[in-house]
Structure formats: C-alpha cells, structure tokens
PDB file of N, CA and C in Angstrom:
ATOM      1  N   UNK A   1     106.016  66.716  89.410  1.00  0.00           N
ATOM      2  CA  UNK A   1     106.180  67.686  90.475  1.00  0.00           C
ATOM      3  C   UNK A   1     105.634  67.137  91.778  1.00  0.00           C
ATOM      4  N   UNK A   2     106.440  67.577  92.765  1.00  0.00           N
ATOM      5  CA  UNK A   2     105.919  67.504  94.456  1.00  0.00           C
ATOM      6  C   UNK A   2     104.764  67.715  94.562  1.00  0.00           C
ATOM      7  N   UNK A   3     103.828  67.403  95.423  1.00  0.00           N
ATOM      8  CA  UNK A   3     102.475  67.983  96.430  1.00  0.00           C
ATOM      9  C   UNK A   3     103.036  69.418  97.468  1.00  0.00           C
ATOM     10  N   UNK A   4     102.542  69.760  97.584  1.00  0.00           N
ATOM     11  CA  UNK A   4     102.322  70.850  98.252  1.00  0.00           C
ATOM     12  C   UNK A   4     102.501  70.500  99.694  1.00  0.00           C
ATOM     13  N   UNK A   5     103.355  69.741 100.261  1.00  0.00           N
ATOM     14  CA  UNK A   5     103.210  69.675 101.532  1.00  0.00           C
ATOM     15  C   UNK A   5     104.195  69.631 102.527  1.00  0.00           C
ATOM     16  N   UNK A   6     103.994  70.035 103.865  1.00  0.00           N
ATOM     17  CA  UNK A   6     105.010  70.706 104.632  1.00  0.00           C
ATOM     18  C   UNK A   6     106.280  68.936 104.717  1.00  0.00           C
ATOM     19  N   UNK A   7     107.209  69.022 104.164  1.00  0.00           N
ATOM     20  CA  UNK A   7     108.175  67.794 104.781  1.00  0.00           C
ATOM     21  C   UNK A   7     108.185  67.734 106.261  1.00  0.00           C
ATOM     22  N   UNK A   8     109.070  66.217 106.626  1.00  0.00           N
ATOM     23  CA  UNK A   8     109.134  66.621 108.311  1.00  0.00           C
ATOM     24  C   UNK A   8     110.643  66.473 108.158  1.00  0.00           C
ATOM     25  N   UNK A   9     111.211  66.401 107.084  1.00  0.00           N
ATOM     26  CA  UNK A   9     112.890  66.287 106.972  1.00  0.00           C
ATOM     27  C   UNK A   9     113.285  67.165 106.567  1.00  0.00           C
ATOM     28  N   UNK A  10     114.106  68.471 107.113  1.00  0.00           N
ATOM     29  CA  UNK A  10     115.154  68.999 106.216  1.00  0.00           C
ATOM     30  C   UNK A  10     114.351  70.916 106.392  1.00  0.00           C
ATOM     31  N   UNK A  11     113.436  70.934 107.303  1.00  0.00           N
ATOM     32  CA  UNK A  11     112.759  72.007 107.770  1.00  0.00           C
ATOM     33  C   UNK A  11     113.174  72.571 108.841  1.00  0.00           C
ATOM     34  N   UNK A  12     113.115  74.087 108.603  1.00  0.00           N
ATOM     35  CA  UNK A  12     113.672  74.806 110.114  1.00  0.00           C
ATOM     36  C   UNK A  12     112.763  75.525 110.977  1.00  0.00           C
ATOM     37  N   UNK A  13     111.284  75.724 110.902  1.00  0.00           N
ATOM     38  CA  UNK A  13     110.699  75.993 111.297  1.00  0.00           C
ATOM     39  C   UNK A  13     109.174  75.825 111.360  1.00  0.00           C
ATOM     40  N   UNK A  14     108.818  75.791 110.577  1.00  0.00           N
ATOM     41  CA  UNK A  14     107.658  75.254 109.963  1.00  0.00           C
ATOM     42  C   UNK A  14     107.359  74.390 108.880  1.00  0.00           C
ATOM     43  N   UNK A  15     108.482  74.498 107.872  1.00  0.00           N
ATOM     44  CA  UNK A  15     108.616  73.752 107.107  1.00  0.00           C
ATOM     45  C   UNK A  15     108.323  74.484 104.921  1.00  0.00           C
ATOM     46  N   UNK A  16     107.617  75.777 105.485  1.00  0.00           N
ATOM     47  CA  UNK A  16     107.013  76.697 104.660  1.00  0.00           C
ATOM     48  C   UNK A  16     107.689  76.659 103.510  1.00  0.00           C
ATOM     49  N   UNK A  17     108.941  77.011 103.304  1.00  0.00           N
ATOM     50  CA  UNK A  17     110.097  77.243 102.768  1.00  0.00           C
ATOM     51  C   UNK A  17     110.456  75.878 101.555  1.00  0.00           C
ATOM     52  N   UNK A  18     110.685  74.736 102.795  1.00  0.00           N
ATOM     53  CA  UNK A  18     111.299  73.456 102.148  1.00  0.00           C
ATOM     54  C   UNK A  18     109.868  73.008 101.280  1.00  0.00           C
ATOM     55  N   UNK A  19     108.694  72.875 101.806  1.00  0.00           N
ATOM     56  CA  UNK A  19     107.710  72.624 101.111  1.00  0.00           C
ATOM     57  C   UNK A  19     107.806  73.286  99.681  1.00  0.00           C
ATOM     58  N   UNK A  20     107.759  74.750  99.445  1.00  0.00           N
ATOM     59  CA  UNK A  20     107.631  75.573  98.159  1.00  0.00           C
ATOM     60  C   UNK A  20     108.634  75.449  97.484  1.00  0.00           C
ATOM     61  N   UNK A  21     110.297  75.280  98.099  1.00  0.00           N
ATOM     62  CA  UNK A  21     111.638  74.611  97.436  1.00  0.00           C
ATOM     63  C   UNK A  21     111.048  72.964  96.609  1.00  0.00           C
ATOM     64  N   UNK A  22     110.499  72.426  97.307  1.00  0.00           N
ATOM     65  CA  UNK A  22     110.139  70.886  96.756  1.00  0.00           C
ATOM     66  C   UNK A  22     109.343  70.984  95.395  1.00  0.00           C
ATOM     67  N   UNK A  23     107.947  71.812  96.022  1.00  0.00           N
ATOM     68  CA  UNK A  23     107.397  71.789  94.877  1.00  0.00           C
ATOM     69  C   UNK A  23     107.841  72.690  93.463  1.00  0.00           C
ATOM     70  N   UNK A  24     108.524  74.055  93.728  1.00  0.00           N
ATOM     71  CA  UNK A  24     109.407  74.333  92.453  1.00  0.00           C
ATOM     72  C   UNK A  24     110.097  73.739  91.997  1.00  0.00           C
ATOM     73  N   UNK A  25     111.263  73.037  92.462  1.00  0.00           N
ATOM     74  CA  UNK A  25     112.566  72.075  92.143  1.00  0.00           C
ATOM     75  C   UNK A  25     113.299  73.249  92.270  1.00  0.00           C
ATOM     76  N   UNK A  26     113.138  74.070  93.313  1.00  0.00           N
ATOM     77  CA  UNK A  26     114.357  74.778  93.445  1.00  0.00           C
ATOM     78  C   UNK A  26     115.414  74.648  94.826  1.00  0.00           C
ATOM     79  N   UNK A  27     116.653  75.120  95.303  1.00  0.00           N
ATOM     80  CA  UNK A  27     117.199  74.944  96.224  1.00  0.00           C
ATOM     81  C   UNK A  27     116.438  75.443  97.299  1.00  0.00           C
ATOM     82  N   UNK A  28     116.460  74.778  98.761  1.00  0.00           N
ATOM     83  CA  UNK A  28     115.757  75.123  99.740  1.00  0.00           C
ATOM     84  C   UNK A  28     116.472  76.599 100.025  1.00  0.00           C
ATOM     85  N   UNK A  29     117.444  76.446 100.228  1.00  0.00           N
ATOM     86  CA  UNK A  29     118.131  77.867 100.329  1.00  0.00           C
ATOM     87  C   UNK A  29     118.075  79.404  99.979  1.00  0.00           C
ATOM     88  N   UNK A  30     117.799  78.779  98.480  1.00  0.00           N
ATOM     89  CA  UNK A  30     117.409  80.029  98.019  1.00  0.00           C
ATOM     90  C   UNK A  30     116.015  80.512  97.801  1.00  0.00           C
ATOM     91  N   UNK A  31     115.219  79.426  98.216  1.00  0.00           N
ATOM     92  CA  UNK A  31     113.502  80.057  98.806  1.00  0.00           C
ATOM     93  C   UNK A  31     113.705  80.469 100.576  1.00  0.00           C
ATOM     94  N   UNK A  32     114.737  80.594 101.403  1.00  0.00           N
ATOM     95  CA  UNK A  32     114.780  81.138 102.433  1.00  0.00           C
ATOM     96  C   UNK A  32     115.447  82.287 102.236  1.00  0.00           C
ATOM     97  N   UNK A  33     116.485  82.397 101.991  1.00  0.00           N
ATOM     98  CA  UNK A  33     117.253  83.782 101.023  1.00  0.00           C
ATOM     99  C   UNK A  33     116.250  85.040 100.333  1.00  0.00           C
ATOM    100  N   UNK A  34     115.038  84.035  99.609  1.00  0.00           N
ATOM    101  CA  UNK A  34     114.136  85.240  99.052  1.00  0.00           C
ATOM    102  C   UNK A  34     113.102  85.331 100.005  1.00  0.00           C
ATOM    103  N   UNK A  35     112.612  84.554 100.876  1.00  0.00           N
ATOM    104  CA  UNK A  35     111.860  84.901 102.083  1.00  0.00           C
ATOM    105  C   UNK A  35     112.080  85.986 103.034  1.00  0.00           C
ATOM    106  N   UNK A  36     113.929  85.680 103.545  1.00  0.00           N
ATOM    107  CA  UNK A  36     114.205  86.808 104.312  1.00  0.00           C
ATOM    108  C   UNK A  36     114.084  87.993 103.222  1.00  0.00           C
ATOM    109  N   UNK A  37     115.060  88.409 102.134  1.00  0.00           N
ATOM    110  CA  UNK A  37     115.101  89.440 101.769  1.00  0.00           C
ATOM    111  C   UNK A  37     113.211  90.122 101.402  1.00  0.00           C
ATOM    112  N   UNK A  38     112.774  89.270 100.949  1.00  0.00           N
ATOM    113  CA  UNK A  38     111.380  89.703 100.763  1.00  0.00           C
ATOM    114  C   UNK A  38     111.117  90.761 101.881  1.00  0.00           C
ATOM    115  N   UNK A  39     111.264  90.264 102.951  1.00  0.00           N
ATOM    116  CA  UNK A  39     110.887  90.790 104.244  1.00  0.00           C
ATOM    117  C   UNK A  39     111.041  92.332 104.628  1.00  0.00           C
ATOM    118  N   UNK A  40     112.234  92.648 103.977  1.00  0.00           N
ATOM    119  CA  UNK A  40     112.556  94.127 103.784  1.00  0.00           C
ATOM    120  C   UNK A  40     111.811  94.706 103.042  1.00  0.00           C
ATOM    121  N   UNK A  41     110.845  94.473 102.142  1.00  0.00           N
ATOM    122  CA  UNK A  41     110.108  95.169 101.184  1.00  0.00           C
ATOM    123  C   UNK A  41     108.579  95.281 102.261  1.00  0.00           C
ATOM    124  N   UNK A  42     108.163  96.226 101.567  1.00  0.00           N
ATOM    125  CA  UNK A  42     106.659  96.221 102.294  1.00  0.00           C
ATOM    126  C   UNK A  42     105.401  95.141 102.074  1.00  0.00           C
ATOM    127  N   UNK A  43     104.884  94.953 102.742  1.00  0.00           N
ATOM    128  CA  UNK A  43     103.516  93.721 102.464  1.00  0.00           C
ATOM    129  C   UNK A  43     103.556  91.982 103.358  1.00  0.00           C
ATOM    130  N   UNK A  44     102.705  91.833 103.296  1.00  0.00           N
ATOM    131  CA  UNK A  44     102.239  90.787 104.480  1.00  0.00           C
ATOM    132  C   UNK A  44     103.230  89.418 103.990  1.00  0.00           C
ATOM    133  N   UNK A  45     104.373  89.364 103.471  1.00  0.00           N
ATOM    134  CA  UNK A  45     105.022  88.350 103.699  1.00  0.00           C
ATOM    135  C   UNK A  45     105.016  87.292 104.804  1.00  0.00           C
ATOM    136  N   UNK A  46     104.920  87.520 105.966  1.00  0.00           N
ATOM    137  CA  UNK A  46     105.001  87.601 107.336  1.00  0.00           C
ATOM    138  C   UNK A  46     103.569  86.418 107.860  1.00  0.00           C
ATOM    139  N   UNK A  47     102.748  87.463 107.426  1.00  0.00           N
ATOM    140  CA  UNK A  47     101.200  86.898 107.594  1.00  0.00           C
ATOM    141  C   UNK A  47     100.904  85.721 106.564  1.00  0.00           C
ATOM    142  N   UNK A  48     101.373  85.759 105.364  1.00  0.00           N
ATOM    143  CA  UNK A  48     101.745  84.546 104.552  1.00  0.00           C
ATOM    144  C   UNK A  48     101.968  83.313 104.485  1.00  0.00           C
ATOM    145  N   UNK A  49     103.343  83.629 105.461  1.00  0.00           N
ATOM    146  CA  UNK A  49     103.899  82.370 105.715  1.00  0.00           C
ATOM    147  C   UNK A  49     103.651  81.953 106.825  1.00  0.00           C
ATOM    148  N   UNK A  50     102.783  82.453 107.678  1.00  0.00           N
ATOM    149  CA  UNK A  50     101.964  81.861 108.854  1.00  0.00           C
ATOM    150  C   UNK A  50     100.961  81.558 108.419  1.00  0.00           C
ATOM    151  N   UNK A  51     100.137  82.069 107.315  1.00  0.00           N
ATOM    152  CA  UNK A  51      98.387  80.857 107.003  1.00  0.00           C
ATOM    153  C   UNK A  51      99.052  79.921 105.888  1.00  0.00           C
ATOM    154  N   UNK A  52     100.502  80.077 105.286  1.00  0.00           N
ATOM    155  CA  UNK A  52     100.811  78.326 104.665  1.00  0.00           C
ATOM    156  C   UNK A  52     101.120  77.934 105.687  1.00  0.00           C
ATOM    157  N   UNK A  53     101.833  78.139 106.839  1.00  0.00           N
ATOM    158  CA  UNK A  53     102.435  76.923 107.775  1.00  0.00           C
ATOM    159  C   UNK A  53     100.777  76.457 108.484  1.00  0.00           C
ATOM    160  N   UNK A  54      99.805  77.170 108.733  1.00  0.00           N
ATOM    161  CA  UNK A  54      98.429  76.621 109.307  1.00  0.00           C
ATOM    162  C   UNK A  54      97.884  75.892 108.543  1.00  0.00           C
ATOM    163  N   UNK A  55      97.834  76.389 106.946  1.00  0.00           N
ATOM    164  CA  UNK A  55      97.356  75.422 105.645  1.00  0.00           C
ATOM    165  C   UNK A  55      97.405  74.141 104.773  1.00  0.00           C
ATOM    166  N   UNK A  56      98.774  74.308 105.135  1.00  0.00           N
ATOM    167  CA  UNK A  56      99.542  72.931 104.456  1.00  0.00           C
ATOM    168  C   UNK A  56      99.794  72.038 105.192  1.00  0.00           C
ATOM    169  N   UNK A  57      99.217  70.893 104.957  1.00  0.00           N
ATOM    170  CA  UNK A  57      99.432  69.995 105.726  1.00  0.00           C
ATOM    171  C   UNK A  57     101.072  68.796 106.188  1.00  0.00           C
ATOM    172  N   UNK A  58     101.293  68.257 107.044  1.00  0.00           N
ATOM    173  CA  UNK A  58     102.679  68.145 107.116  1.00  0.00           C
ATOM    174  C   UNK A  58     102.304  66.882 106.323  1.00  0.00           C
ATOM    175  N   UNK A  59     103.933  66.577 106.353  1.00  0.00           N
ATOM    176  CA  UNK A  59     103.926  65.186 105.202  1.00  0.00           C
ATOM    177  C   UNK A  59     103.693  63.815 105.911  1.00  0.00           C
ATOM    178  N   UNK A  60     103.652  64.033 107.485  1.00  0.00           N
ATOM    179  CA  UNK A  60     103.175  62.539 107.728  1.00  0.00           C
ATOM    180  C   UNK A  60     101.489  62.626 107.869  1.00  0.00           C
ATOM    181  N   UNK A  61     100.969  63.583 108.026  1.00  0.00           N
ATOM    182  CA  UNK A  61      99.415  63.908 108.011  1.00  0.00           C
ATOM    183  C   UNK A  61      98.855  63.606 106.695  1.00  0.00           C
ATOM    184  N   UNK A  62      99.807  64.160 105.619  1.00  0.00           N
ATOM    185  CA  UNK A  62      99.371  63.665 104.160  1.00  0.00           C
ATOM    186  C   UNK A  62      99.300  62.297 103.707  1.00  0.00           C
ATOM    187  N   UNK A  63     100.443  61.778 104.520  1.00  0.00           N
ATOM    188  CA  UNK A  63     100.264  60.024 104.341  1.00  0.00           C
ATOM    189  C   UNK A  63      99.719  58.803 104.661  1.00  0.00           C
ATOM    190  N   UNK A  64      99.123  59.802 106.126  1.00  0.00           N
ATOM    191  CA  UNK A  64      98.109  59.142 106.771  1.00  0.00           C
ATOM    192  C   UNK A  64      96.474  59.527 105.774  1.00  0.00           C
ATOM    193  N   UNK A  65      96.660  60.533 105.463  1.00  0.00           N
ATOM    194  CA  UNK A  65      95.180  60.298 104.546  1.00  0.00           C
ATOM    195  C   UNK A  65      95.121  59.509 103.161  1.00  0.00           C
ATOM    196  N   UNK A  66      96.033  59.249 102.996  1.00  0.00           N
ATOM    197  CA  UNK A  66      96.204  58.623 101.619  1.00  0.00           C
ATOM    198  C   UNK A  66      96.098  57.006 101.860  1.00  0.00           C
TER     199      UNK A  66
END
C-alpha cells in the first residue's frame, strides 16, 4: 500500500482526495464523488478535508525527508 501523502500529479485542489484514492487502491473519482455527495449529509466533512490538506504532507516534501 501507498503512504499517506498528498501527490503533486493528478490533484485538483489540494490533493486530499487523490492522496486517500492512492492509499485505498481505489479510483480517484470515486473518492471525489463520495466527498461531494458526503457533503449533503450533516457533519464537518468540510473541516476534514481542510486539517488533511494542512496535515499531509505533499509528495515532494515527503521525498525530500527521506
């Protein structure tokens, strides 16, 4: 399995999305698909995916520490 970390390829905004697609092995698509729809339901989705995009580090930051 992937690391946990934001790509700098293939991201539309922060990267939140493609990161959690990587590390499941699932389609990027359909972790944005359940992001938006999530969004309609009640609860801090929102606030979420703004302290992973502050949290996770991007993937050239990860490679520089390694």
């Amino acid at each position: 399995m992937a690391s946990l970390v934001r790509p700098t390829h293939g991201r539309m905004i922060g990267g939140v999305c493609a990161a959690l697609a990587r590390r499941f092995g699932v389609s990027t698509t359909t972790v944005r698909i359940a992001f938006v729809a999530s969004c309609v339901l009640p609860g801090p989705q929102f606030l979420l995916y703004l302290a992973l995009w502050a949290l996770l580090p991007s993937e050239k930051r990860a490679r520089q520490a390694w």
